[in-house]
Every structure is written in structure tokens, then in C-alpha cells.
Protein backbone atom coordinates (compact mmCIF):
# COMPACT_ATOMS: atom_id res chain seq x y z
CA UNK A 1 -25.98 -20.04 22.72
CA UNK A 2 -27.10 -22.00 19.43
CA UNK A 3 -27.74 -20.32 16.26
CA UNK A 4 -31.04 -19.46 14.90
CA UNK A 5 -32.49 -21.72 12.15
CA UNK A 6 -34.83 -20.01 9.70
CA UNK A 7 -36.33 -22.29 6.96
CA UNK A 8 -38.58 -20.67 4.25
CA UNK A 9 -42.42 -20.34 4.44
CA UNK A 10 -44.36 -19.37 1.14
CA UNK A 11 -46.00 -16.45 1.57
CA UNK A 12 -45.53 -15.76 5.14
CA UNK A 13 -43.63 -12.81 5.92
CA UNK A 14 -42.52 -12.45 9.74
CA UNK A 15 -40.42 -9.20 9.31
CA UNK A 16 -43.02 -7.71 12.18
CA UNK A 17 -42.75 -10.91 14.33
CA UNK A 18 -38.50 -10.59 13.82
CA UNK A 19 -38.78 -7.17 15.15
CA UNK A 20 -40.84 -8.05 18.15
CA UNK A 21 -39.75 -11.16 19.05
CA UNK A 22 -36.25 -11.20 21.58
CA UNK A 23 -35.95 -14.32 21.63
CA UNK A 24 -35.53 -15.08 17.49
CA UNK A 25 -32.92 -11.85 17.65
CA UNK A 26 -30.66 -13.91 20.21
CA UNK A 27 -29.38 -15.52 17.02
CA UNK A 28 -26.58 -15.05 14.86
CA UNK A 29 -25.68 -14.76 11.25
CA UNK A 30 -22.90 -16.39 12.32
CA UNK A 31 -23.06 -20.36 12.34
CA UNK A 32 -24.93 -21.78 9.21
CA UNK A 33 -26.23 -18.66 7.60
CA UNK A 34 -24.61 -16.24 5.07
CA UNK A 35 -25.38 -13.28 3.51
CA UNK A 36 -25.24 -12.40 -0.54
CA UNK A 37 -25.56 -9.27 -2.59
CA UNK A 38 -25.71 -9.31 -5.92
CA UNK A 39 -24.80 -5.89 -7.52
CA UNK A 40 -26.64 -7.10 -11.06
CA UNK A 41 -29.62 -7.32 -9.64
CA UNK A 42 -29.31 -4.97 -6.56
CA UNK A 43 -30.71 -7.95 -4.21
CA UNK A 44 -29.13 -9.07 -0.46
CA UNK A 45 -30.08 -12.55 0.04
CA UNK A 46 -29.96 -14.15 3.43
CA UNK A 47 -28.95 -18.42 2.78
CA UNK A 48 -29.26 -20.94 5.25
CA UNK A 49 -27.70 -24.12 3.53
CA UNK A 50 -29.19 -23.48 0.18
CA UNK A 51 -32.58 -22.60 1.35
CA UNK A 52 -32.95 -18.68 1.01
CA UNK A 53 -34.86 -17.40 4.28
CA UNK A 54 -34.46 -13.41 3.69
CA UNK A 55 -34.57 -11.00 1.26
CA UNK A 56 -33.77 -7.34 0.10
CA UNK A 57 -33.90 -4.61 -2.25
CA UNK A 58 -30.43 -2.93 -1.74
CA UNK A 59 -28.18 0.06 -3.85
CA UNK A 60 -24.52 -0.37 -4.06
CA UNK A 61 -22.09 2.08 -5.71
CA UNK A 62 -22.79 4.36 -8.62
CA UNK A 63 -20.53 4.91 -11.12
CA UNK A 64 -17.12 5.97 -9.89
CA UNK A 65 -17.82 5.08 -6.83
CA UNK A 66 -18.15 0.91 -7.25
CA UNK A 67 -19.13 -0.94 -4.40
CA UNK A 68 -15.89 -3.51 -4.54
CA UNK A 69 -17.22 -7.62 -5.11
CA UNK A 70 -15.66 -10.65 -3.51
CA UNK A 71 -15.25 -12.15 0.24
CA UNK A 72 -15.94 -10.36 3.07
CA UNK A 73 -16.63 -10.16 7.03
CA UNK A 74 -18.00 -8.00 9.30
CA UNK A 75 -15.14 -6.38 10.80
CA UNK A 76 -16.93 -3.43 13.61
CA UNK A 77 -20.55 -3.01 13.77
CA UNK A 78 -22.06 0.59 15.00
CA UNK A 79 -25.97 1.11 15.93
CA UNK A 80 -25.44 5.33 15.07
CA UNK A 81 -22.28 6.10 12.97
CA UNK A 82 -21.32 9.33 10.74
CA UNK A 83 -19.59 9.12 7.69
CA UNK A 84 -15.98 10.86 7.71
CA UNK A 85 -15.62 11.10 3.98
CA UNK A 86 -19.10 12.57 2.90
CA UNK A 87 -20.58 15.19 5.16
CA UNK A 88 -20.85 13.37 7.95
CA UNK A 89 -23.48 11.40 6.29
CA UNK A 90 -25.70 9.29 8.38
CA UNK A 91 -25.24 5.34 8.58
CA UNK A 92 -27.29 3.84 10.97
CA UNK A 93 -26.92 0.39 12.03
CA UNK A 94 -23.53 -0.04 10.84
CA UNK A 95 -22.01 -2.85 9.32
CA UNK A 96 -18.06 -2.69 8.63
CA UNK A 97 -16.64 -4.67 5.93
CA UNK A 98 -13.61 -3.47 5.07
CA UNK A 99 -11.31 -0.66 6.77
CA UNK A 100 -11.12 1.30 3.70
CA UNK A 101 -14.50 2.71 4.64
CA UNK A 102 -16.99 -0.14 2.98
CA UNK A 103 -20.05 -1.05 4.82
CA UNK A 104 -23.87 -1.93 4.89
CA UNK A 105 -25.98 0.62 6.59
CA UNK A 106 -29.23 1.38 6.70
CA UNK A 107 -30.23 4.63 4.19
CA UNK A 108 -33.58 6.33 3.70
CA UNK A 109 -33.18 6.20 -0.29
CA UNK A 110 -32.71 2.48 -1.58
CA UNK A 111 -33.84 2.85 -4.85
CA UNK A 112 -32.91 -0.33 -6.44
CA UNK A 113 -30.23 0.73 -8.36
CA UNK A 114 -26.29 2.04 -7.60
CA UNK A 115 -26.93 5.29 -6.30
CA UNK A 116 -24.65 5.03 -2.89
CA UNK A 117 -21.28 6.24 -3.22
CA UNK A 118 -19.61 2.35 -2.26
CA UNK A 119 -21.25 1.49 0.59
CA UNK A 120 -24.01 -1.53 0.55
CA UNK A 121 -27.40 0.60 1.33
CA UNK A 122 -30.25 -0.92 2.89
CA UNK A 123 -34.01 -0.40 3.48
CA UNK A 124 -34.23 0.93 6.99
CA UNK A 125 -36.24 -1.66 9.05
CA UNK A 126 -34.70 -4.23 7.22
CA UNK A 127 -31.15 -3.24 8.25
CA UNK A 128 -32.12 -2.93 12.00
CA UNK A 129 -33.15 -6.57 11.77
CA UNK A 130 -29.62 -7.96 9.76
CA UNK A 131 -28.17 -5.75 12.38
CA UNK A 132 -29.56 -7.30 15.56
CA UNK A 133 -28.73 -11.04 13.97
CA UNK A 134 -25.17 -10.79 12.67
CA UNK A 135 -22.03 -10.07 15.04
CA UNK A 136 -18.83 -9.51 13.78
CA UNK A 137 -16.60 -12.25 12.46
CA UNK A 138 -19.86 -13.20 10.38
CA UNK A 139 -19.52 -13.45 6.26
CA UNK A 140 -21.10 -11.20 3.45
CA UNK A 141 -20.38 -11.98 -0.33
CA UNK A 142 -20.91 -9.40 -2.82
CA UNK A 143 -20.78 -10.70 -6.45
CA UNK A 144 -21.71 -9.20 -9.84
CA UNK A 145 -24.22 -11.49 -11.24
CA UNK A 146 -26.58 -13.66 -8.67
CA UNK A 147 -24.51 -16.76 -7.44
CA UNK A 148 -25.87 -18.66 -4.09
CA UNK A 149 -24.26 -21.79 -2.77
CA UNK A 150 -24.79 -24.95 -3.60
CA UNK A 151 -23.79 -28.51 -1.05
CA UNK A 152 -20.75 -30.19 -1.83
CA UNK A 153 -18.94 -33.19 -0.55
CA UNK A 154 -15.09 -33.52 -1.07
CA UNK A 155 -12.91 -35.43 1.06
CA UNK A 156 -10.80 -32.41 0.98
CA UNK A 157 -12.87 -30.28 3.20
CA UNK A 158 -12.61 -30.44 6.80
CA UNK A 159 -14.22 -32.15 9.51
CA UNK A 160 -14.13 -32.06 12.74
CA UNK A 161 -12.13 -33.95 15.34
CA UNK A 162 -13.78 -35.78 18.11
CA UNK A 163 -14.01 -33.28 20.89
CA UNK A 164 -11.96 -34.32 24.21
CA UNK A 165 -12.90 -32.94 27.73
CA UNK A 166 -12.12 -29.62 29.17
CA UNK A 167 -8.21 -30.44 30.23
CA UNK A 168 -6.21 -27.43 28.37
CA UNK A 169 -4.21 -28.96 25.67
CA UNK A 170 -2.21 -25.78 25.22
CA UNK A 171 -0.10 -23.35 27.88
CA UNK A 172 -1.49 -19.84 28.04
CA UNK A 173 0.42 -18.39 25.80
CA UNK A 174 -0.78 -17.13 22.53
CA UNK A 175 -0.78 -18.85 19.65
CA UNK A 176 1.43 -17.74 16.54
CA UNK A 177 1.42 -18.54 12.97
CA UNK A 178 4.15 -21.36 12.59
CA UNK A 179 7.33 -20.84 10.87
CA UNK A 180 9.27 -23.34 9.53
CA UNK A 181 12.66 -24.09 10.72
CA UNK A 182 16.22 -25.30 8.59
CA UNK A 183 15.54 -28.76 7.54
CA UNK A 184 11.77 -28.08 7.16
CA UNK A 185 10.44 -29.10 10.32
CA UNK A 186 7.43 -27.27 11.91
CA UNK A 187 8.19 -25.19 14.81
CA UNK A 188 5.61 -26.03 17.98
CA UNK A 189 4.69 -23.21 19.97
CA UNK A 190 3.24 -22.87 23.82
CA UNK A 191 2.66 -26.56 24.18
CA UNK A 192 3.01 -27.21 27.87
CA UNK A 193 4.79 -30.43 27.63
CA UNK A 194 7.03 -32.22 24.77
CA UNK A 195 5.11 -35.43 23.71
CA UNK A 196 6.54 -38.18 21.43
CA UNK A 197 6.10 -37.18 17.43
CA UNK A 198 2.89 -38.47 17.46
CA UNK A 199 0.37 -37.22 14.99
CA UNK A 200 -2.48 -35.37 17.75
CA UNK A 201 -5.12 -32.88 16.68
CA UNK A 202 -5.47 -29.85 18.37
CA UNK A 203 -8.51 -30.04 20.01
CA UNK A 204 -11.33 -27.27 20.52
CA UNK A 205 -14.89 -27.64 21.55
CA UNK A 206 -17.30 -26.84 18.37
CA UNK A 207 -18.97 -23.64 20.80
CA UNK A 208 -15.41 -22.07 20.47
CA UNK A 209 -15.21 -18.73 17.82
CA UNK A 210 -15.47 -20.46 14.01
CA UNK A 211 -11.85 -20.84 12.05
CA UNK A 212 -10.80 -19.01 8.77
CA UNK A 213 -9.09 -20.66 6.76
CA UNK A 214 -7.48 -19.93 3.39
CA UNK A 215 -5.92 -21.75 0.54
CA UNK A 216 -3.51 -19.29 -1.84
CA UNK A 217 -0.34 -19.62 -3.66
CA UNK A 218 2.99 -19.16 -2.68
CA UNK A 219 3.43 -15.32 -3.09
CA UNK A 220 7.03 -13.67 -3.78
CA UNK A 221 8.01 -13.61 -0.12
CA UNK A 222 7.31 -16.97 0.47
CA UNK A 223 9.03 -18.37 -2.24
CA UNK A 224 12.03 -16.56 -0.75
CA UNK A 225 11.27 -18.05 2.90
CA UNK A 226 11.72 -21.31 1.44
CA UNK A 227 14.71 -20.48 -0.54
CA UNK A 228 16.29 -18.60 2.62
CA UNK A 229 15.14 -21.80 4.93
CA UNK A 230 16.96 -24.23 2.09
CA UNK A 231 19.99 -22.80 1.89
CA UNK A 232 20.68 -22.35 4.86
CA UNK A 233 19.95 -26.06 5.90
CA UNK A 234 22.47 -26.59 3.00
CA UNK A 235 25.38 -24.95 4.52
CA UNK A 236 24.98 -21.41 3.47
CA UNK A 237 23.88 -18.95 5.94
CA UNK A 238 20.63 -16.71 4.29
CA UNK A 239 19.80 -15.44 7.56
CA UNK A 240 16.37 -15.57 9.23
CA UNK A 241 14.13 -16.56 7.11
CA UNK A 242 12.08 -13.31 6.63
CA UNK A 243 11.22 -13.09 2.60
CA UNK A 244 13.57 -10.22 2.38
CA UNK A 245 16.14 -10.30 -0.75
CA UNK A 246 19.03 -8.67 1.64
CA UNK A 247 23.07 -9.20 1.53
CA UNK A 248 23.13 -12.11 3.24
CA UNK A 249 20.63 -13.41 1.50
CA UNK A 250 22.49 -12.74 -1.71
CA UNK A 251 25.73 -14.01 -0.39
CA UNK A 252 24.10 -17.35 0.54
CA UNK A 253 22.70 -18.22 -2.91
CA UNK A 254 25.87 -16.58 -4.88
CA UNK A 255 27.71 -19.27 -2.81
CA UNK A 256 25.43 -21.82 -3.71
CA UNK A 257 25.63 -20.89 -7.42
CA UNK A 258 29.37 -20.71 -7.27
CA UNK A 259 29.59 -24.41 -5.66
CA UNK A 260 27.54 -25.88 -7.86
CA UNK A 261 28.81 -24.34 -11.77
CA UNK A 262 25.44 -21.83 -11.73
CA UNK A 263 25.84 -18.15 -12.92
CA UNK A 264 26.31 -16.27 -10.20
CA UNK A 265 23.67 -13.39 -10.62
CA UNK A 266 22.63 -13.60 -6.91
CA UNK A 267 18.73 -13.81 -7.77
CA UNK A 268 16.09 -15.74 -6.22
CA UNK A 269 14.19 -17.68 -8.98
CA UNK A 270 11.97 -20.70 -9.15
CA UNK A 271 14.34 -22.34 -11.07
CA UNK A 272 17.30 -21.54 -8.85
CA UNK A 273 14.50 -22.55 -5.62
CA UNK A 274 14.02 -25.94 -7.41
CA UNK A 275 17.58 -26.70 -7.62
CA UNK A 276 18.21 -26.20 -3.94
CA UNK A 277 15.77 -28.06 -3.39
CA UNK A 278 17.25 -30.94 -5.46
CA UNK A 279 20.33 -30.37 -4.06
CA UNK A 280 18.73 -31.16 -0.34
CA UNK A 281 16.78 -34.15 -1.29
CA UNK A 282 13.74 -32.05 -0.65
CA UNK A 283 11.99 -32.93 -3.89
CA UNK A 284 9.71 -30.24 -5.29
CA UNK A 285 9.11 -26.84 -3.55
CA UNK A 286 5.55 -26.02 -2.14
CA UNK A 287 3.49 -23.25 -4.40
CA UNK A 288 0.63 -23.23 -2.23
CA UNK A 289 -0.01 -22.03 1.49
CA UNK A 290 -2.79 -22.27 3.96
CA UNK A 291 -3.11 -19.98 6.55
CA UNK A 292 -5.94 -20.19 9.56
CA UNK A 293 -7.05 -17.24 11.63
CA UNK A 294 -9.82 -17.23 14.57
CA UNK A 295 -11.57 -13.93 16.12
CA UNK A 296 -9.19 -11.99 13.43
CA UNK A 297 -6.00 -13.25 15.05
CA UNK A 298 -3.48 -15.36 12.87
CA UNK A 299 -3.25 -19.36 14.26
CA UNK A 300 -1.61 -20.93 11.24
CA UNK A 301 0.32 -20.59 8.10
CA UNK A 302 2.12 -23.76 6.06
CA UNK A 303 3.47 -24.64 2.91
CA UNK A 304 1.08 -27.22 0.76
CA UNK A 305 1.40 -28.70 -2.87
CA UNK A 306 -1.01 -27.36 -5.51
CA UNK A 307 -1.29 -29.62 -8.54
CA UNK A 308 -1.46 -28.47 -12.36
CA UNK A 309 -0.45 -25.00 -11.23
CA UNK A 310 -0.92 -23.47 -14.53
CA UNK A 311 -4.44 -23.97 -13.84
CA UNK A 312 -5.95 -20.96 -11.57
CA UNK A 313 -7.43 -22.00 -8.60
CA UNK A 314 -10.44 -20.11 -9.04
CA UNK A 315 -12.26 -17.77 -6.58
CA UNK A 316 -14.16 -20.03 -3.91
CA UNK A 317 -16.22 -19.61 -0.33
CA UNK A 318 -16.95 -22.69 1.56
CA UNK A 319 -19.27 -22.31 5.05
CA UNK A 320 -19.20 -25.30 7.32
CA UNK A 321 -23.02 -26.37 8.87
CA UNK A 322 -24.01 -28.80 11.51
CA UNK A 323 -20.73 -29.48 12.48
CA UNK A 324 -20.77 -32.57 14.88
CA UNK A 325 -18.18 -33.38 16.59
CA UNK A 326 -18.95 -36.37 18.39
CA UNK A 327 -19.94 -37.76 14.92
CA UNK A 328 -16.65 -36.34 13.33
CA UNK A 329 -19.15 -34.75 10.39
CA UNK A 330 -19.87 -31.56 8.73
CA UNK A 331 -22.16 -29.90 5.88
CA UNK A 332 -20.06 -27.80 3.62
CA UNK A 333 -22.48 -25.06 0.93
CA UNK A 334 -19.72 -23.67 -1.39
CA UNK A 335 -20.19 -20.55 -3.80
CA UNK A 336 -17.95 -20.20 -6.87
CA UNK A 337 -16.75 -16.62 -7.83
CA UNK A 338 -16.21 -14.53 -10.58
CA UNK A 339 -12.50 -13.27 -10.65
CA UNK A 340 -10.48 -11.86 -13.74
CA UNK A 341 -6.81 -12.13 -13.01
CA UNK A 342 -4.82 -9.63 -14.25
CA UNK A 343 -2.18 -10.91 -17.33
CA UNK A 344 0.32 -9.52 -15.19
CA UNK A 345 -0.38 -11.59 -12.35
CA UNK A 346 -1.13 -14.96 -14.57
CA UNK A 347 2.30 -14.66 -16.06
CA UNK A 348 3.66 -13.96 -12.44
CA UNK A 349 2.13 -17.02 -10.62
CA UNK A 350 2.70 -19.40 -14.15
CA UNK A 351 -0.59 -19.48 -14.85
CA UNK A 352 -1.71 -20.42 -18.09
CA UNK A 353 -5.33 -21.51 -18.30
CA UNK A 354 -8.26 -19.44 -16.66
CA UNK A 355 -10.85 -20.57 -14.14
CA UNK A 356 -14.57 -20.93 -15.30
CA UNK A 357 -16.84 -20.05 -12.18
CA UNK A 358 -19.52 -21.12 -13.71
CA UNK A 359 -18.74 -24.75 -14.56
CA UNK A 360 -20.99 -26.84 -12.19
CA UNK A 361 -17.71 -28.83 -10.96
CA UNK A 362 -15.65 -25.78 -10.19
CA UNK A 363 -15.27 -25.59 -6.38
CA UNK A 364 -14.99 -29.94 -6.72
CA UNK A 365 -12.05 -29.43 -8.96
CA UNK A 366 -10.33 -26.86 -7.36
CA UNK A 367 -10.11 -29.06 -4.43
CA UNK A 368 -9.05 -32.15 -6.19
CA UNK A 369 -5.29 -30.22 -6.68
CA UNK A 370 -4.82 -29.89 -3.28
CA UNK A 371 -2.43 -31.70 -1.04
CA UNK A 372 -2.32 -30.88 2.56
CA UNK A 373 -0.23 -33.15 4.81
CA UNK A 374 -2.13 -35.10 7.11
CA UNK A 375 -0.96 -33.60 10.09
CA UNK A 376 -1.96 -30.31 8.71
CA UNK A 377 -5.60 -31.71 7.85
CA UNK A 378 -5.52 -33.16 11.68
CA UNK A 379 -4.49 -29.87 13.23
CA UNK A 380 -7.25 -27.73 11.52
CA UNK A 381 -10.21 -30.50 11.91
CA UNK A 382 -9.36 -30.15 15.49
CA UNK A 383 -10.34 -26.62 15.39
CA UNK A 384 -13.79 -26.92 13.16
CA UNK A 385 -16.46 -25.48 15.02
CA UNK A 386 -20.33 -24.43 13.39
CA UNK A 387 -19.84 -21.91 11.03
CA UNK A 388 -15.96 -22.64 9.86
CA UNK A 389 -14.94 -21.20 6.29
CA UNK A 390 -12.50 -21.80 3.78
CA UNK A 391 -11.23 -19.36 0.64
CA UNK A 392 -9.99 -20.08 -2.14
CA UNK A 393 -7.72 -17.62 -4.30
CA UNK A 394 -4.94 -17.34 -6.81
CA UNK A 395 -4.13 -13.51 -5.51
CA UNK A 396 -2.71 -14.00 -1.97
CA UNK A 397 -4.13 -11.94 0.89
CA UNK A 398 -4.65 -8.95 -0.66
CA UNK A 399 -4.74 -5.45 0.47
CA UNK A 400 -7.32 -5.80 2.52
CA UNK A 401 -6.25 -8.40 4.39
CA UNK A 402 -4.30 -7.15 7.62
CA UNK A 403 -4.11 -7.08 11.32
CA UNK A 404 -8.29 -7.12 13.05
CA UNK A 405 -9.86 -8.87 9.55
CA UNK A 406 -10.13 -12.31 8.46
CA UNK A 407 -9.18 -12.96 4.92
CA UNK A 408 -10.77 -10.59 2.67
CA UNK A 409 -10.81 -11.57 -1.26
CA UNK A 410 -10.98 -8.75 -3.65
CA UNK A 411 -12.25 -9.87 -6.97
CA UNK A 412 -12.44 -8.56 -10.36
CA UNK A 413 -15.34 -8.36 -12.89
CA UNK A 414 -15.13 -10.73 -15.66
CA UNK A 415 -14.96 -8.61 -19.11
CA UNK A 416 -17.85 -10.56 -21.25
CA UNK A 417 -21.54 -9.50 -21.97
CA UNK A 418 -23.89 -9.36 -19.49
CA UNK A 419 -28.02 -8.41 -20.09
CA UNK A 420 -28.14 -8.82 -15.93
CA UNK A 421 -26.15 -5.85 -15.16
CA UNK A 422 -28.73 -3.31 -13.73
CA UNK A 423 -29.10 -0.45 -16.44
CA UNK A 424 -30.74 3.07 -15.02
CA UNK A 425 -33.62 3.75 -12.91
CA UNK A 426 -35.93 -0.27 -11.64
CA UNK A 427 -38.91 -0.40 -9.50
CA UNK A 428 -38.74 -0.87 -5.64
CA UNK A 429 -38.46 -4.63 -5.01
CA UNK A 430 -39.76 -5.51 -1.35
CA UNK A 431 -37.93 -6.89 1.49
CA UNK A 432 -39.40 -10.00 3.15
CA UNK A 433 -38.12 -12.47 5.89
CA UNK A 434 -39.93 -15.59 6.68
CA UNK A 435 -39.68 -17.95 9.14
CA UNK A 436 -41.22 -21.17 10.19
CA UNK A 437 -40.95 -22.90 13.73
């Protein structure tokens, strides 16, 4: 099926014709469109490229009960659903966005300004038509003050691969996320035959389920993957490499400090990670990751190079639009996002210097410090299909990140002055959908 375009019409509003028409509901939110809330102004805005085609008055959460900002996707979607937390509360037309119990729903009091107790409300006939357009997998941004995206070309972002005929390039077998073996090589999973080391994409047709992908540091764990992985190519047995700080973990780099005139504390450090890595002619150790998931299932996860690491990376979304394959091209509309790191976590990950989200040049940046090997790059372009996203965060996966999501991004308010934020009781704004043929 191909997605539904909307482009914008002055003064024509179609939310009647929307409701009545089946064949404009066989669309999706999910190929070029995406969906933005801004808590400041209490406003959902439906995007395609940077043309806004929808709008809506909405209520997030009142105080103590803050409706949480960042990256989202709709995780389970539910025509007639009950709260469990509040009274069995009514939320029709059900929108899941994270398991912890935040969703949009359709309410019969949208006043305009946080009144809901976290969830994203919505006026009713307005959320019967998001709900009859979206399907899950699709993405919803909720940001503090208004942000909508903006076109960007960077020949770091993603395009896709020339699509190949129907043959099966893979065995039936499920995919896993890679792990990386002693002496650093990539591990290749259910192929169904072993081919020369030639540099192939892997190939999907653009109508298959749209990629995730996300670009983080190197958390704790990982760090101690690598070390485990190192050492033990070295000579000194860490065990499999599972990010765990265990005995034989210990032993191994205790050995390694003793051999080479190091204190023999036993700890995993950076320091102690960079000199096993000089010690194998490895050169510097990865800080970053990127990790790929499709229909909330894990595909990928690799070690890349982030440069100037004391710089954060910044809080980024990236949608992928009239992805052709045949042509080997791809729109990208990228949002930049407000995100106070904690000083706890900038002195954990080194950083030193904090992102500005609203610099024009952020997202372009960001994506100038990023080195993915090419046979990473070729991998993932073989899976772009319409509607393909990319994250950017310092913070990892996060909490809400786990098994049945894609990769959620918490972020945190920016402490400054803001005359935006809403403040008490504003009049009713109007929803409105338009559409022109």
C-alpha cells in the first residue's frame, strides 16, 4: 500500500471529508509524515516534509504529573481502553507510547492547558482520525518549546541501496544483533552460504517495515565488551565478552597489568582500555555505537568513532522521505532537541562542552563527527525503506528502551527562561486538517 500524501490548503478544512472518506484513511502516519506536540504551547502538529498538513489543540500533564518530552513511537494502539492507574478512566482510541503507561487518547476535556495526569489528551473527533492513520511503529515527538523539522543534506545520512530481485539473500533464521569476536572481526549470522570478503549490502525491498536506527556513545558495558574482547585476543582469557566486571574478567586485566609494569588494581578504565588497545595494534578504541532495530526487533549493533567527544552529540530525529531505490536517493527532515545532561553524566561520558539545539547547523554538525565504516554504511543503506529514522543521543538507550519498542529518547528540559511555557487557564484553539488532491 503507499502512504497518504497530504499537502496544505489555506483555508480548507477536510476534517469531515477525512472522516468519511475510506479511501484517504487507508494511509499511514507511517512513511513521510510525523507527528509533534509541543507542551509550551499545548499544540500536536501533523508534518509532512516541512509542510504542516494537521493541527490540534491538545493538554499534556499538570503539575506533578509531567507528560515526559523527547523521541517516541507508537508501541500498541487500542480503539476502547481503561486506565489501570486512575479509576479505570476512559481512553478511547488509544495510542501507546511508552510502557510506563504514556499515551495519546482521545478525552472529553482538552482545555488547552496541562490538565491530564501524563498522558497526551486529545479533542475527540480529532483523535479518531490520528487514530485511523497511524499504526504502530510510527513516530511522535513531544518537545517543550515548538520545534518542527527542517531538510537537510549530509553525506552522512543514509541512502538506499539499489534494490535486487526477490532471491532471499538470507537463510530463515532470525536475525541477531552482531557481536564482535577476538581480533575484532564481525560475526555473520544465518547467511546461507560463505561468499568471498566482499563488501555486499544487505538488500531489502523499500515496501519492507522502515529501520531504526540509533547513534549513542559507548555506555559502561560496552566499554567493557571491548576491553573483555581485547584482552582476550591478547592472550589473556576475560571470558565471553558480556560487559560484566566478573573474576575472570579481573584476572585477565590484573595479568595484563602485571606483564606490562601497570598497577595492578584489576579495574576497567579508559585509560587501561586504550593501552590494550595499543598493545594490540588496534589504535584507538570506539566511543560510539549504532544499533538498528525493525518492527521492534534488534538487527544491528557496532562499534563507530565519534570525533571531539567532549562535545555532546546533541539530541536529534531524522525521518527518511521518498526513498528511491532504483535511484539510490532519499529526503532526510531532521528536528533538533532540547536535552540537559545531567553533570553527572557529562563528567561520566568526558563531556565538556554542551550542545546548542537551537543553532541552525546543529543536526549538520553532529553528523560531521561521525565515522561509520563503510561496510557498516553499506549494510544499513541496504535496509532503507520510506519512512527510515535515525536518533541521535549522548544518554544511551535509556529506560525506556527494551524488548517490543524502538529506541525511545528521554530528554530533559533545558533550565533557562522561557515566556512560551503555557501559564494557567488559554482559550480553546481549533483543530483543523486540510488536504488537497
Amino acid at each position: 500500500m503507499g502512504y497518504m500524501k497530504f499537502r496544505l490548503a489555506t483555508g480548507m478544512s477536510v476534517l469531515g471529508l477525512m472522516l468519511s472518506c475510506t479511501t484517504v484513511l487507508g494511509g499511514t502516519l507511517e512513511g513521510p509524515l510525523q507527528i509533534m506536540v509541543s507542551k509550551d504551547l499545548q499544540e500536536l502538529k501533523i508534518y509532512d516534509g516541512g509542510v504542516v498538513v494537521a493541527t490540534s489543540r491538545v493538554s499534556t500533564g499538570k503539575a506533578g504529573h509531567s507528560t515526559p518530552t523527547g523521541i517516541f513511537s507508537i508501541l500498541e494502539k487500542k480503539r476502547t481502553h481503561f486506565s489501570n492507574i486512575y479509576d479505570s478512566a476512559p481512553m478511547p482510541f488509544m495510542q501507546r507510547l511508552t510502557w510506563s503507561g504514556i499515551a495519546l487518547h482521545a478525552s472529553n476535556s482538552v482545555p488547552s492547558y496541562p490538565a491530564s495526569h501524563g498522558c497526551v489528551r486529545l479533542p475527540n473527533d480529532f483523535a479518531k482520525t490520528l487514530f485511523s492513520l497511524t499504526r504502530r511503529g510510527g513516530h511522535v515527538l513531544i518537545t517543550d518549546r515548538e520545534t518542527a523539522p527542517q531538510p537537510i543534506a549530509h553525506t552522512a545520512l543514509f541512502r538506499p541501496s539499489v534494490v535486487v530481485p526477490d532471491t532471499p539473500l538470507l537463510s530463515d533464521a532470525d536475525l541477531r544483533p552482531a557481536l564482535i569476536e577476538a581480533g575484532g572481526r564481525s560475526v555473520e549470522v544465518a547467511m546461507t552460504d560463505p561468499k568471498p570478503s566482499i563488501v555486499e549490502p544487505i538488500v531489502q525491498k523499500t515496501e519492507q517495515d522502515p529501520i531504526r536506527i540509533l547513534v549513542t556513545r559507548r555506555g559502561e558495558r560496552e566499554l567493557l565488551m571491548d576491553l573483555q574482547v581485547a584482552l582476550t585476543a591478547l592472550g589473556y582469557d576475560a571470558g565471553t565478552p558480556d560487559g560484566r566486571h566478573g573474576r575472570q574478567t579481573v584476572s585477565a586485566i590484573r595479568a595484563f597489568q602485571l606483564a606490562e609494569g601497570l598497577k595492578e588494581d584489576g579495574m576497567a578504565t579508559p585509560d587501561l582500555l586504550a593501552a590494550v588497545y595499543a598493545k594490540a595494534g588496534k589504535g584507538t578504541p570506539p566511543n560510539g555505537r549504532i544499533l538498528v532495530r525493525q518492527k521492534f526487533k534488534p538487527l544491528i549493533e557496532e562499534p563507530i568513532t565519534i570525533r571531539d567527544a567532549e562535545i555532546a552529540l546533541g539530541t536529534h530525529f531524522l525521518i527518511a522521505s521518498d526513498v528511491d531505490a532504483d535511484k539510490g536517493t532519499a529526503e532526510w527532515y531532521g528536528v533538533s532537541m532540547d536535552n540537559q545532561l545531567p553533570k553527572a553524566t557529562m563528567k561520566r561520558l568526558g563531556i565538556t562542552t554542551e550542545a546548542d539545539a537551537s543553532a541552525p547547523d546543529a543536526t549538520a554538525k553532529t553528523l560531521d563527527r561521525l565515522d561509520i565504516p563503510e561496510e557498516m554504511r553499506m549494510r544499513i543503506s541496504g535496509l532503507m525503506s520510506e519512512g527510515a529514522s535515525l536518533s541521535i543521543s549522548d544518554t544511551g538507550l535509556g529506560p525506556e528502551t527494551g524488548d517490543g519498542t524502538d529506541f525511545i529518547t528521554v530528554t530533559r528540559k533545558v533550565q533557562k527562561a522561557d515566556a512560551s511555557v503555557v501559564q494557567g487557564k488559554k482559550k480553546k484553539k481549533r483543530s483543523s486538517i486540510t488536504l488537497v488532491n
